[in-house]
N, C-alpha and C. Protein backbone atom coordinates (compact mmCIF):
# COMPACT_ATOMS: atom_id res chain seq x y z
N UNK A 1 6.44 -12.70 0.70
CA UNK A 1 7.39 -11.85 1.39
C UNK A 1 8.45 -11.35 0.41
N UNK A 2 8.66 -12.20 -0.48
CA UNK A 2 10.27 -11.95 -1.78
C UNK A 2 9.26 -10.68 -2.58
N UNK A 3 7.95 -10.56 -2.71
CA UNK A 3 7.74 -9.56 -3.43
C UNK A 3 7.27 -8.24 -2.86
N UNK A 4 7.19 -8.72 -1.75
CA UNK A 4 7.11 -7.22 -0.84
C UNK A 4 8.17 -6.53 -0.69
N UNK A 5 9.67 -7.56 -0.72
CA UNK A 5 10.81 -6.80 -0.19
C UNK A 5 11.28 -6.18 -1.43
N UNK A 6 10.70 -7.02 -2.74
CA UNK A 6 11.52 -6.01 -4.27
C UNK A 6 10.56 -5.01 -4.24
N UNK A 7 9.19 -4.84 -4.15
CA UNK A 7 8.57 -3.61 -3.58
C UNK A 7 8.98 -2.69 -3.13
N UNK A 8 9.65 -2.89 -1.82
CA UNK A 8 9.91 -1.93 -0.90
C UNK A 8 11.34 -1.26 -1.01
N UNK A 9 12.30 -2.20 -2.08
CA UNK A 9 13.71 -2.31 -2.67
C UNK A 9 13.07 -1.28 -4.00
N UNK A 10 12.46 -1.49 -4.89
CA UNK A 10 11.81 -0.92 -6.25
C UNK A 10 11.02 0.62 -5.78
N UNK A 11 10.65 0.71 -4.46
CA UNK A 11 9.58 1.83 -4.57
C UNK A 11 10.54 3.21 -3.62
N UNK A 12 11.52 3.01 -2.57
CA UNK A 12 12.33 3.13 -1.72
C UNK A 12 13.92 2.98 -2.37
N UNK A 13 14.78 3.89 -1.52
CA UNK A 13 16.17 4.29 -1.65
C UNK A 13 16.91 2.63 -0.80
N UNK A 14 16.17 1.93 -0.17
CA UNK A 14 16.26 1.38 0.70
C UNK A 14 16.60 -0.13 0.18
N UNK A 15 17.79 -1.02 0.13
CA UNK A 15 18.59 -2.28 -0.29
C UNK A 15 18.13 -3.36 0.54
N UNK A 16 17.99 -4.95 -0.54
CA UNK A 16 17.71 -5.80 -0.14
C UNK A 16 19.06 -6.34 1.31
N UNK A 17 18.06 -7.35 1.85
CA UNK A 17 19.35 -7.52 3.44
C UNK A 17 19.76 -6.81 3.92
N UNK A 18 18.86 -5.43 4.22
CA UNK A 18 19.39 -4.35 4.90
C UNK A 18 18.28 -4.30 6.40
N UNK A 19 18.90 -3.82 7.49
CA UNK A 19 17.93 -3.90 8.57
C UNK A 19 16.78 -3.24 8.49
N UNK A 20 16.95 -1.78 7.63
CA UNK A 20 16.15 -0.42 7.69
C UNK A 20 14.97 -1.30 6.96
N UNK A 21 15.42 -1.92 5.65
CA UNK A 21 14.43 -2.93 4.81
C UNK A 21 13.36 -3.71 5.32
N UNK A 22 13.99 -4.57 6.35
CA UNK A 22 13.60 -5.55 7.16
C UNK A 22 12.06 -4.84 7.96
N UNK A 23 12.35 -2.94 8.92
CA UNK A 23 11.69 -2.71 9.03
C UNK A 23 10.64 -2.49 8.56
N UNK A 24 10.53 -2.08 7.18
CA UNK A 24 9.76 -1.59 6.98
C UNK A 24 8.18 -1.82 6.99
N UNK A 25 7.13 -1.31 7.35
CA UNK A 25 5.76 -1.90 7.92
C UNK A 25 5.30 -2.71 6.56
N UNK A 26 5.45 -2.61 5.09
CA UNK A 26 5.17 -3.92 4.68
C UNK A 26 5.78 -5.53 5.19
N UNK A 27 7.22 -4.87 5.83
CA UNK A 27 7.98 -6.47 6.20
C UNK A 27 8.05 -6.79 7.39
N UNK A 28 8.24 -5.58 8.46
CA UNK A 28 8.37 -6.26 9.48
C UNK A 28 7.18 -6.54 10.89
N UNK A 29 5.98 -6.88 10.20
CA UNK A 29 4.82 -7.26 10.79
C UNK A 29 4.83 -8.52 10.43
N UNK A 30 3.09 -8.70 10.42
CA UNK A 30 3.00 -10.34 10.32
C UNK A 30 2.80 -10.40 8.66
N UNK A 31 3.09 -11.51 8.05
CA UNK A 31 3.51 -11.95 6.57
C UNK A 31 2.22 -12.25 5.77
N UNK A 32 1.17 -11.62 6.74
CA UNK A 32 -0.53 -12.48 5.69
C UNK A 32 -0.47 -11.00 4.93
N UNK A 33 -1.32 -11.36 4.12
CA UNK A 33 -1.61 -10.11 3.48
C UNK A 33 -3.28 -10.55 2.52
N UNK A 34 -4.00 -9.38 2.04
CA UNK A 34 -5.40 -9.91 1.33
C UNK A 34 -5.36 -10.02 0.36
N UNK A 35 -6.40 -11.14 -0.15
CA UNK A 35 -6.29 -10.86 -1.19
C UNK A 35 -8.19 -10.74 -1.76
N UNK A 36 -8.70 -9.64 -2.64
CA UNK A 36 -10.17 -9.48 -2.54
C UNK A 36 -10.62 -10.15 -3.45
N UNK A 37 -11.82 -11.04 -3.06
CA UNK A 37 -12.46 -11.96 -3.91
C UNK A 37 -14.05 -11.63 -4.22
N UNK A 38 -14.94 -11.43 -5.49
CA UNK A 38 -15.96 -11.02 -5.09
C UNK A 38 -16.50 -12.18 -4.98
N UNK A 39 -17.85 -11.50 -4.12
CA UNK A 39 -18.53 -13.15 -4.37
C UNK A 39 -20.01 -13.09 -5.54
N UNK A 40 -19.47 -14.70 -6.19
CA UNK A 40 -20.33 -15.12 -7.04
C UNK A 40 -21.61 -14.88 -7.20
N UNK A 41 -21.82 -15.23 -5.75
CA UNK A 41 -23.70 -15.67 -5.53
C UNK A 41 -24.72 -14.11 -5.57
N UNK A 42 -23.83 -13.08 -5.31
CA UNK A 42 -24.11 -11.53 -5.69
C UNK A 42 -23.64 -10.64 -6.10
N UNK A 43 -23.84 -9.72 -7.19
CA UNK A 43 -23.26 -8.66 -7.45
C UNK A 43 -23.55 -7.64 -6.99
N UNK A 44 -23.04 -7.37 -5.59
CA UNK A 44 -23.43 -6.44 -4.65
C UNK A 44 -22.40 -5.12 -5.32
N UNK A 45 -23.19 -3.61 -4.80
CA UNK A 45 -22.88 -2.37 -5.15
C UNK A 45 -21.40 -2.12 -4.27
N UNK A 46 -21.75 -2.73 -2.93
CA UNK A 46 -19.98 -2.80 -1.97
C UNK A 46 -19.12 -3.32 -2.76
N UNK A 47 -19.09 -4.74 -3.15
CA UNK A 47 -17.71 -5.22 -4.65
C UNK A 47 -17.13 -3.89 -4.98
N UNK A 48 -18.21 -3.19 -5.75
CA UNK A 48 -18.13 -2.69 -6.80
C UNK A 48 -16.96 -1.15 -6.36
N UNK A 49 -17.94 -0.82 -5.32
CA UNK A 49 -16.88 0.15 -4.76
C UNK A 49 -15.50 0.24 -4.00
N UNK A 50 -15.38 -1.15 -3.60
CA UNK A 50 -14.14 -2.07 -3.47
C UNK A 50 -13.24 -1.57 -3.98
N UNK A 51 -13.35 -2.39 -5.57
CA UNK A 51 -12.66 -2.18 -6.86
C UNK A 51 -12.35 -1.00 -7.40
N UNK A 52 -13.67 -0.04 -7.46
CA UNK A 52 -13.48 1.41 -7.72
C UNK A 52 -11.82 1.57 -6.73
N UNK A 53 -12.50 1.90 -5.87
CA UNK A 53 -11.35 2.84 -4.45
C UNK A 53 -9.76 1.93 -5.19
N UNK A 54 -10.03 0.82 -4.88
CA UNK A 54 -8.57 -0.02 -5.01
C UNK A 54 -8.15 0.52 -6.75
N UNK A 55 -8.98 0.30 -7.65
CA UNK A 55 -8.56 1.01 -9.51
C UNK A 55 -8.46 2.80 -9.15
N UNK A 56 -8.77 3.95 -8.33
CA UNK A 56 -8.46 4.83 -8.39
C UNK A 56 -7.58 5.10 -7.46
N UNK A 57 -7.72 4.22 -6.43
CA UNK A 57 -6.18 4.29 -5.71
C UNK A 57 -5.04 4.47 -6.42
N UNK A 58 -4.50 3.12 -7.07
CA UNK A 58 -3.47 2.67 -7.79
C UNK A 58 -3.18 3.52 -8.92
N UNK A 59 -4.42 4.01 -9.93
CA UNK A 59 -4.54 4.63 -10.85
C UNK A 59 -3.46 5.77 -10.52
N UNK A 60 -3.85 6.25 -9.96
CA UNK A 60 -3.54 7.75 -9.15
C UNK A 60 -1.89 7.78 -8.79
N UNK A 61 -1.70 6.82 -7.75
CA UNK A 61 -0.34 6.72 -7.74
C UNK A 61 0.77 6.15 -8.54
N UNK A 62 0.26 5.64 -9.71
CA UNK A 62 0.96 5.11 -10.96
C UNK A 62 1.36 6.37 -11.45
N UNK A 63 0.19 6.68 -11.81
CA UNK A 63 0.32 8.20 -12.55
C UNK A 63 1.47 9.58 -12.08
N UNK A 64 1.03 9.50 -10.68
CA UNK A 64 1.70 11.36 -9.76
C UNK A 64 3.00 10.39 -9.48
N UNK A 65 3.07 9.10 -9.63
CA UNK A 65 4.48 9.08 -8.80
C UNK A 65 6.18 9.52 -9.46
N UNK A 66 5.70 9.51 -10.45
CA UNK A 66 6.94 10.51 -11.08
C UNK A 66 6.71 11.63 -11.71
N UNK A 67 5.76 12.58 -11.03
CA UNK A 67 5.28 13.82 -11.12
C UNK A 67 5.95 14.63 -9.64
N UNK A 68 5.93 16.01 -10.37
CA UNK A 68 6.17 16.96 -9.27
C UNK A 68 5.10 17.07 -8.33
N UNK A 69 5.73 16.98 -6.66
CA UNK A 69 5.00 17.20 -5.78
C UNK A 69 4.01 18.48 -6.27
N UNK A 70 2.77 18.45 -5.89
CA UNK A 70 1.85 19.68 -5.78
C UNK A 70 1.75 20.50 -4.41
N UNK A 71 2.81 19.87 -2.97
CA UNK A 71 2.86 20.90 -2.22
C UNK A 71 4.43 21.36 -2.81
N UNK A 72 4.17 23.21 -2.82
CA UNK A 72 5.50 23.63 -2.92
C UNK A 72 6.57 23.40 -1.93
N UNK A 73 8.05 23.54 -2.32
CA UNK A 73 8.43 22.75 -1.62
C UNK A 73 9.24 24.61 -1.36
N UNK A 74 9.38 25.53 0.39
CA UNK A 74 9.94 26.85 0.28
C UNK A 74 11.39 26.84 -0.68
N UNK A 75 11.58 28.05 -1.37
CA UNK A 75 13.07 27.97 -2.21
C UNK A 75 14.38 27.55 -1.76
N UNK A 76 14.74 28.27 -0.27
CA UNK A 76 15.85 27.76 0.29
C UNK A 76 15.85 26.35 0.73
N UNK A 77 14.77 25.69 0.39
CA UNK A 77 15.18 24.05 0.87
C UNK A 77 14.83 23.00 0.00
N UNK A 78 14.79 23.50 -1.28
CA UNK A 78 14.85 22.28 -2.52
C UNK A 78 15.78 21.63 -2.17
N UNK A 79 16.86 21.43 -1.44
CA UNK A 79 17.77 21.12 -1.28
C UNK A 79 17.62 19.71 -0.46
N UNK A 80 16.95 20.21 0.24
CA UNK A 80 16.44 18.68 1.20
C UNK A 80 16.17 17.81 0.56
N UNK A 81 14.99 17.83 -0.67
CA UNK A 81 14.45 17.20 -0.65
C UNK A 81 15.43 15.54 -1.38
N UNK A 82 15.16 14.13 -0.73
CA UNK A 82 16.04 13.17 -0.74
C UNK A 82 15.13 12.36 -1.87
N UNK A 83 14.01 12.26 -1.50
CA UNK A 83 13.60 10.98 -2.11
C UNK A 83 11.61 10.96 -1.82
N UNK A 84 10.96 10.84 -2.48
CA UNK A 84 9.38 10.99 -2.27
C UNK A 84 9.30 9.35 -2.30
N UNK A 85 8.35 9.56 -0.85
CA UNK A 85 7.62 8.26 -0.88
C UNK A 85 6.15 7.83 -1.02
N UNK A 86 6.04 7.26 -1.85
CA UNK A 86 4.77 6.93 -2.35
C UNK A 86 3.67 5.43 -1.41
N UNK A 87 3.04 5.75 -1.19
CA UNK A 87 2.02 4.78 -0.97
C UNK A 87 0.56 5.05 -0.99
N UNK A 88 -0.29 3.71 -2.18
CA UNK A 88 -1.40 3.60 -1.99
C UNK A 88 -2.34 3.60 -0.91
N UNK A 89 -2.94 3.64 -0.50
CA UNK A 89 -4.25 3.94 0.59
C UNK A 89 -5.75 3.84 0.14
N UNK A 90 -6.80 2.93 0.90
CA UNK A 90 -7.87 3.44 1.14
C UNK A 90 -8.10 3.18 2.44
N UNK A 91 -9.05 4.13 2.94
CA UNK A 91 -9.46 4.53 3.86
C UNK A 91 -11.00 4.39 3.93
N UNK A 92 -11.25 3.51 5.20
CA UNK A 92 -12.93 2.93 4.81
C UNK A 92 -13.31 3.37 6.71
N UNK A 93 -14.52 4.13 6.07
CA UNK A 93 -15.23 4.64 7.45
C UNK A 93 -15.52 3.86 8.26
N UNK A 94 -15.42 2.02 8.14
CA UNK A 94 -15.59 1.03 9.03
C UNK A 94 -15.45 -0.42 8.06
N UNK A 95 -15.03 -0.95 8.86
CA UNK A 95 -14.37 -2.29 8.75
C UNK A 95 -15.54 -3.48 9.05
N UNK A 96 -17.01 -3.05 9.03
CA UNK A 96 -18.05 -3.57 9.91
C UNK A 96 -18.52 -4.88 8.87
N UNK A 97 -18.23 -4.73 7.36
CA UNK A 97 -18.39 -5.58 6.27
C UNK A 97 -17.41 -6.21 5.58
N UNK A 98 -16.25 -6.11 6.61
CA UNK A 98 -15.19 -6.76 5.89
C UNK A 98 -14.84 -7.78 6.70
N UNK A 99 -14.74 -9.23 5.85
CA UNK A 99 -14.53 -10.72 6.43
C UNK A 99 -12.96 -11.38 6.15
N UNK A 100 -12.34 -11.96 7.57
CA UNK A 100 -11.10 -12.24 6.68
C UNK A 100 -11.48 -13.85 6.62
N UNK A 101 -10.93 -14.50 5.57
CA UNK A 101 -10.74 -15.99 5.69
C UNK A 101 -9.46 -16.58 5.41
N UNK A 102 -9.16 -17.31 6.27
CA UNK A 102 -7.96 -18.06 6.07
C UNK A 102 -7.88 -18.75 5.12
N UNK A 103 -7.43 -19.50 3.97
CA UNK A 103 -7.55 -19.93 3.16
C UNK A 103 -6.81 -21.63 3.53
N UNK A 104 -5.69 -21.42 4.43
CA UNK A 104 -5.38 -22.84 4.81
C UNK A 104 -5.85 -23.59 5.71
N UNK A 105 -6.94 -22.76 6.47
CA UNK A 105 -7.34 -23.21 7.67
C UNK A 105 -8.96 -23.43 7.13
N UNK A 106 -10.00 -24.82 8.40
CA UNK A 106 -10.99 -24.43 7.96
C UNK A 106 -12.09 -23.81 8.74
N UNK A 107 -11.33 -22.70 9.29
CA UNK A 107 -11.97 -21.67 10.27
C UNK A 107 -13.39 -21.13 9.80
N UNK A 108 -14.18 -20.60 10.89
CA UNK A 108 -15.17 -19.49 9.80
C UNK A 108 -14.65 -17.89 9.41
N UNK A 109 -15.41 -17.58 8.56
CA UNK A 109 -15.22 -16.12 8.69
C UNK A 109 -14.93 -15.68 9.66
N UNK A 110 -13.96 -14.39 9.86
CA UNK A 110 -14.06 -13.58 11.35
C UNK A 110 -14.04 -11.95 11.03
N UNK A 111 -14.54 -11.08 11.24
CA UNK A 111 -14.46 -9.74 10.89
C UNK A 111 -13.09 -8.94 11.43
N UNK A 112 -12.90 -8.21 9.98
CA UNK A 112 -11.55 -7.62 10.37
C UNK A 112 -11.53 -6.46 11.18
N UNK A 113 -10.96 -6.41 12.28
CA UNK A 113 -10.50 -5.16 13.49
C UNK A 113 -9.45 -4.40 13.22
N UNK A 114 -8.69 -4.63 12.79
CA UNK A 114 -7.36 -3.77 12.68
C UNK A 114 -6.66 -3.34 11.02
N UNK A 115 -5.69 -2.68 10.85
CA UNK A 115 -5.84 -1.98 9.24
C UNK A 115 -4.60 -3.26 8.79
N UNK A 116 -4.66 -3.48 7.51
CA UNK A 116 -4.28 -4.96 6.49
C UNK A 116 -3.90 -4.43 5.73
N UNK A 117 -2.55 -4.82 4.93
CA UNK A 117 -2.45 -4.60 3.13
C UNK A 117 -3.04 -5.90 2.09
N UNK A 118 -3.21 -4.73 1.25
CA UNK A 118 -4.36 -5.25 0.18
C UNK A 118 -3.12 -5.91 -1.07
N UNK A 119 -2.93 -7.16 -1.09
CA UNK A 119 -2.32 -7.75 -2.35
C UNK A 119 -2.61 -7.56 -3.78
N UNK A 120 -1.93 -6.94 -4.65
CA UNK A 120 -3.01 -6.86 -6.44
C UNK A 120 -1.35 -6.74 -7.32
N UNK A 121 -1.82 -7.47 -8.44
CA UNK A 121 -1.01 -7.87 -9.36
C UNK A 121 -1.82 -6.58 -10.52
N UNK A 122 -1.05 -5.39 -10.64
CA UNK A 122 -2.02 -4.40 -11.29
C UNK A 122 -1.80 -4.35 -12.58
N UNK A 123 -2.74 -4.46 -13.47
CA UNK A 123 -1.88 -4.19 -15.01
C UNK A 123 -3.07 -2.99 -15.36
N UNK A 124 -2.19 -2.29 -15.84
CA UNK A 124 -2.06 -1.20 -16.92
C UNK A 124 -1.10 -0.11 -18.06
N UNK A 125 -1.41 0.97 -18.33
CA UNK A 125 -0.83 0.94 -19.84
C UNK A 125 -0.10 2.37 -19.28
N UNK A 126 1.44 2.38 -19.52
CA UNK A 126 1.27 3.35 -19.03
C UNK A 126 1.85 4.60 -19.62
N UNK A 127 3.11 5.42 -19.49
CA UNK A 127 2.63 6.57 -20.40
C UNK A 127 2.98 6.77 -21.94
N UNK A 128 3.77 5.68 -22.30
CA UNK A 128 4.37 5.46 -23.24
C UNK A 128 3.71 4.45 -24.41
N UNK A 129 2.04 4.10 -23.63
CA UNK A 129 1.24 2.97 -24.16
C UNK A 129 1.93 1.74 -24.25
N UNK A 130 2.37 1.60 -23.44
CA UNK A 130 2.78 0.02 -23.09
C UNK A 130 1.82 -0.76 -21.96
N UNK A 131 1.92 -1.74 -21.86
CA UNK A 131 1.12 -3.04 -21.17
C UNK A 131 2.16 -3.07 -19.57
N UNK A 132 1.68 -2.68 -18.54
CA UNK A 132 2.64 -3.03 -17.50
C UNK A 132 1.49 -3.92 -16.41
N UNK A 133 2.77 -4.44 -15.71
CA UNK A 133 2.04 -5.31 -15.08
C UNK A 133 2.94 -5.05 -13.39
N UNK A 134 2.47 -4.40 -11.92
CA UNK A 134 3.11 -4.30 -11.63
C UNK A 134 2.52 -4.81 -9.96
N UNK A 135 3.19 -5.62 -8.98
CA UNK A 135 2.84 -6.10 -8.11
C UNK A 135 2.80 -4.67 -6.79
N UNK A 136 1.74 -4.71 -6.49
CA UNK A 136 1.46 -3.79 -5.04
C UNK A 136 1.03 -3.71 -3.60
N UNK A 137 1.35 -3.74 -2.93
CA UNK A 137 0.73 -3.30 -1.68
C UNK A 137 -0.17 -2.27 -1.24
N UNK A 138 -1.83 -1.89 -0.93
CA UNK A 138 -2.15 -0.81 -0.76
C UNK A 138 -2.91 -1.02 0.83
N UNK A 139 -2.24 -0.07 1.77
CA UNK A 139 -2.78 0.09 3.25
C UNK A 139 -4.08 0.28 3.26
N UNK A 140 -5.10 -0.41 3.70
CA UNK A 140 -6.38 0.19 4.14
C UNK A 140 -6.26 0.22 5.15
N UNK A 141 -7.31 0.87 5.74
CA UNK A 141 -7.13 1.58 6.75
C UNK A 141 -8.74 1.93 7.41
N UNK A 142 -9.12 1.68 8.74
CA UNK A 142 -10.42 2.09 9.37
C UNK A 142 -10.41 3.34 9.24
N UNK A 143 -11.27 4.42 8.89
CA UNK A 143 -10.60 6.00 9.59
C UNK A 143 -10.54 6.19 11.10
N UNK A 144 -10.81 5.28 11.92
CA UNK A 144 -10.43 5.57 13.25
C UNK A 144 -9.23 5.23 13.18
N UNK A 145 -8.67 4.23 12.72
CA UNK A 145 -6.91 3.52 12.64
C UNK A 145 -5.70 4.14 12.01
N UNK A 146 -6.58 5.65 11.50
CA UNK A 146 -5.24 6.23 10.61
C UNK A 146 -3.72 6.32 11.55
N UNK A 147 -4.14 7.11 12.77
CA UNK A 147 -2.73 7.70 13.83
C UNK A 147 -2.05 6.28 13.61
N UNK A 148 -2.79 5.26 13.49
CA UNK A 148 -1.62 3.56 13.87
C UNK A 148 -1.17 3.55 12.45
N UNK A 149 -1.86 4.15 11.33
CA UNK A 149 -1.20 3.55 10.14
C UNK A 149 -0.15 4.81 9.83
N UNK A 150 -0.39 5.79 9.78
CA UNK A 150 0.33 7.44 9.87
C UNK A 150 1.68 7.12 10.42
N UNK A 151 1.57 6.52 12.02
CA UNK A 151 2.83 6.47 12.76
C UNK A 151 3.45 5.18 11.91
N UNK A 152 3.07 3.92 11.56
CA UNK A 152 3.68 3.41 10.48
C UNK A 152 4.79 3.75 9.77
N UNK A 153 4.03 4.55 8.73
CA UNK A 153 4.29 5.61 7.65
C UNK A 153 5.98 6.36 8.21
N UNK A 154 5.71 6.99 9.24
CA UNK A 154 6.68 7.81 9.78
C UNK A 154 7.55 7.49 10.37
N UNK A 155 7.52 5.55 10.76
CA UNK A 155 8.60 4.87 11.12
C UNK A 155 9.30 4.71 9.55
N UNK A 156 8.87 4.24 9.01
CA UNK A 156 9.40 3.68 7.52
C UNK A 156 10.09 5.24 7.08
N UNK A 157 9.70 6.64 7.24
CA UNK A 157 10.13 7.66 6.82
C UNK A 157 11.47 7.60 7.30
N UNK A 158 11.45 7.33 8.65
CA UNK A 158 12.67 7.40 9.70
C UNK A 158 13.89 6.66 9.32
N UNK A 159 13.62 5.56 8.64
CA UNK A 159 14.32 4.28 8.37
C UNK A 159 14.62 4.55 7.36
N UNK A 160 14.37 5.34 6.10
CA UNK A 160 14.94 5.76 4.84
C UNK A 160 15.97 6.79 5.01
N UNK A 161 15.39 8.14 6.09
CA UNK A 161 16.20 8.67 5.99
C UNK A 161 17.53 8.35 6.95
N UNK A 162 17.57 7.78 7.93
CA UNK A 162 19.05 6.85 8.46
C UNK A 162 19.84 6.00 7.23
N UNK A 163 19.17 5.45 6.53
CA UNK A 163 19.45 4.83 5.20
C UNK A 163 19.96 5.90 4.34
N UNK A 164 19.78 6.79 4.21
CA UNK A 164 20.37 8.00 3.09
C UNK A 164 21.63 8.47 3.72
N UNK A 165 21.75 9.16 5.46
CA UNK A 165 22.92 9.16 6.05
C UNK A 165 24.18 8.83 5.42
């Protein structure tokens, strides 16, 4: 939870012990979060594309996030603009192969129904050729579950900009 909230403190206009903070859909849901493990016994082609989506996810938003937006923004209202918010995403046409396991419990597998953030400690190099190492959150998401993860999104929008006020 302490590294979701310097997350959300590090990525956001938005201060630790603040309520708007508190909301936000990394914090103020439930506190599990995933973490992806392949498995040993196969080197299945799904892993693989796992990893892909999650390394070009991250890739991507490392990169554009201190880049100029590519939608124009009209002339008379550069003015608005407060603060860009960034978040990772993948988006998987079904959730039909994905298992969660508890790790403290000794439950069985149960298949995941609803959209989860993905835990990753990411290292890469970045534009200055340095070694970074940087902790993330990335939403997956069913594509039937986007409107639940979208409206998310647009609460947390809501809560920054009352926070800028």
């Amino acid at each position: 939870k302490q590294e979701a909230e310097d997350l959300v403190t590090r990525s956001t206009p938005l201060t630790k012990d603040n309520m708007y903070t508190q909301r936000h859909h990394y914090l103020g849901g439930d506190d599990t979060v995933a973490k992806l493990f392949a498995d040993e016994r196969k080197k299945s082609a799904d892993n693989e594309v796992f990893y892909k989506a999650l390394n070009q996810s991250l890739n991507a938003m490392v990169y554009y996030r201190n880049q100029k937006s590519i939608i124009k923004t009209p002339p008379n209202q550069g003015h608005y603009l407060k603060k860009i918010l960034n978040y990772p995403l993948i988006v998987c046409n079904s959730f039909e192969n994905l298992y969660r396991v508890d790790i403290e419990s000794n439950k069985d597998p149960s298949n995941i129904k609803d959209n989860f953030q993905l835990e990753v400690n990411y290292a890469f190099m970045d534009t200055n050729g340095n070694n970074r190492d940087e902790y993330f959150l990335i939403d997956i998401s069913n594509f039937d579950s986007m409107d639940d993860l979208l409206g998310k999104i647009e609460t947390d929008t809501k809560q920054v900009c009352f926070f800028l006020r």
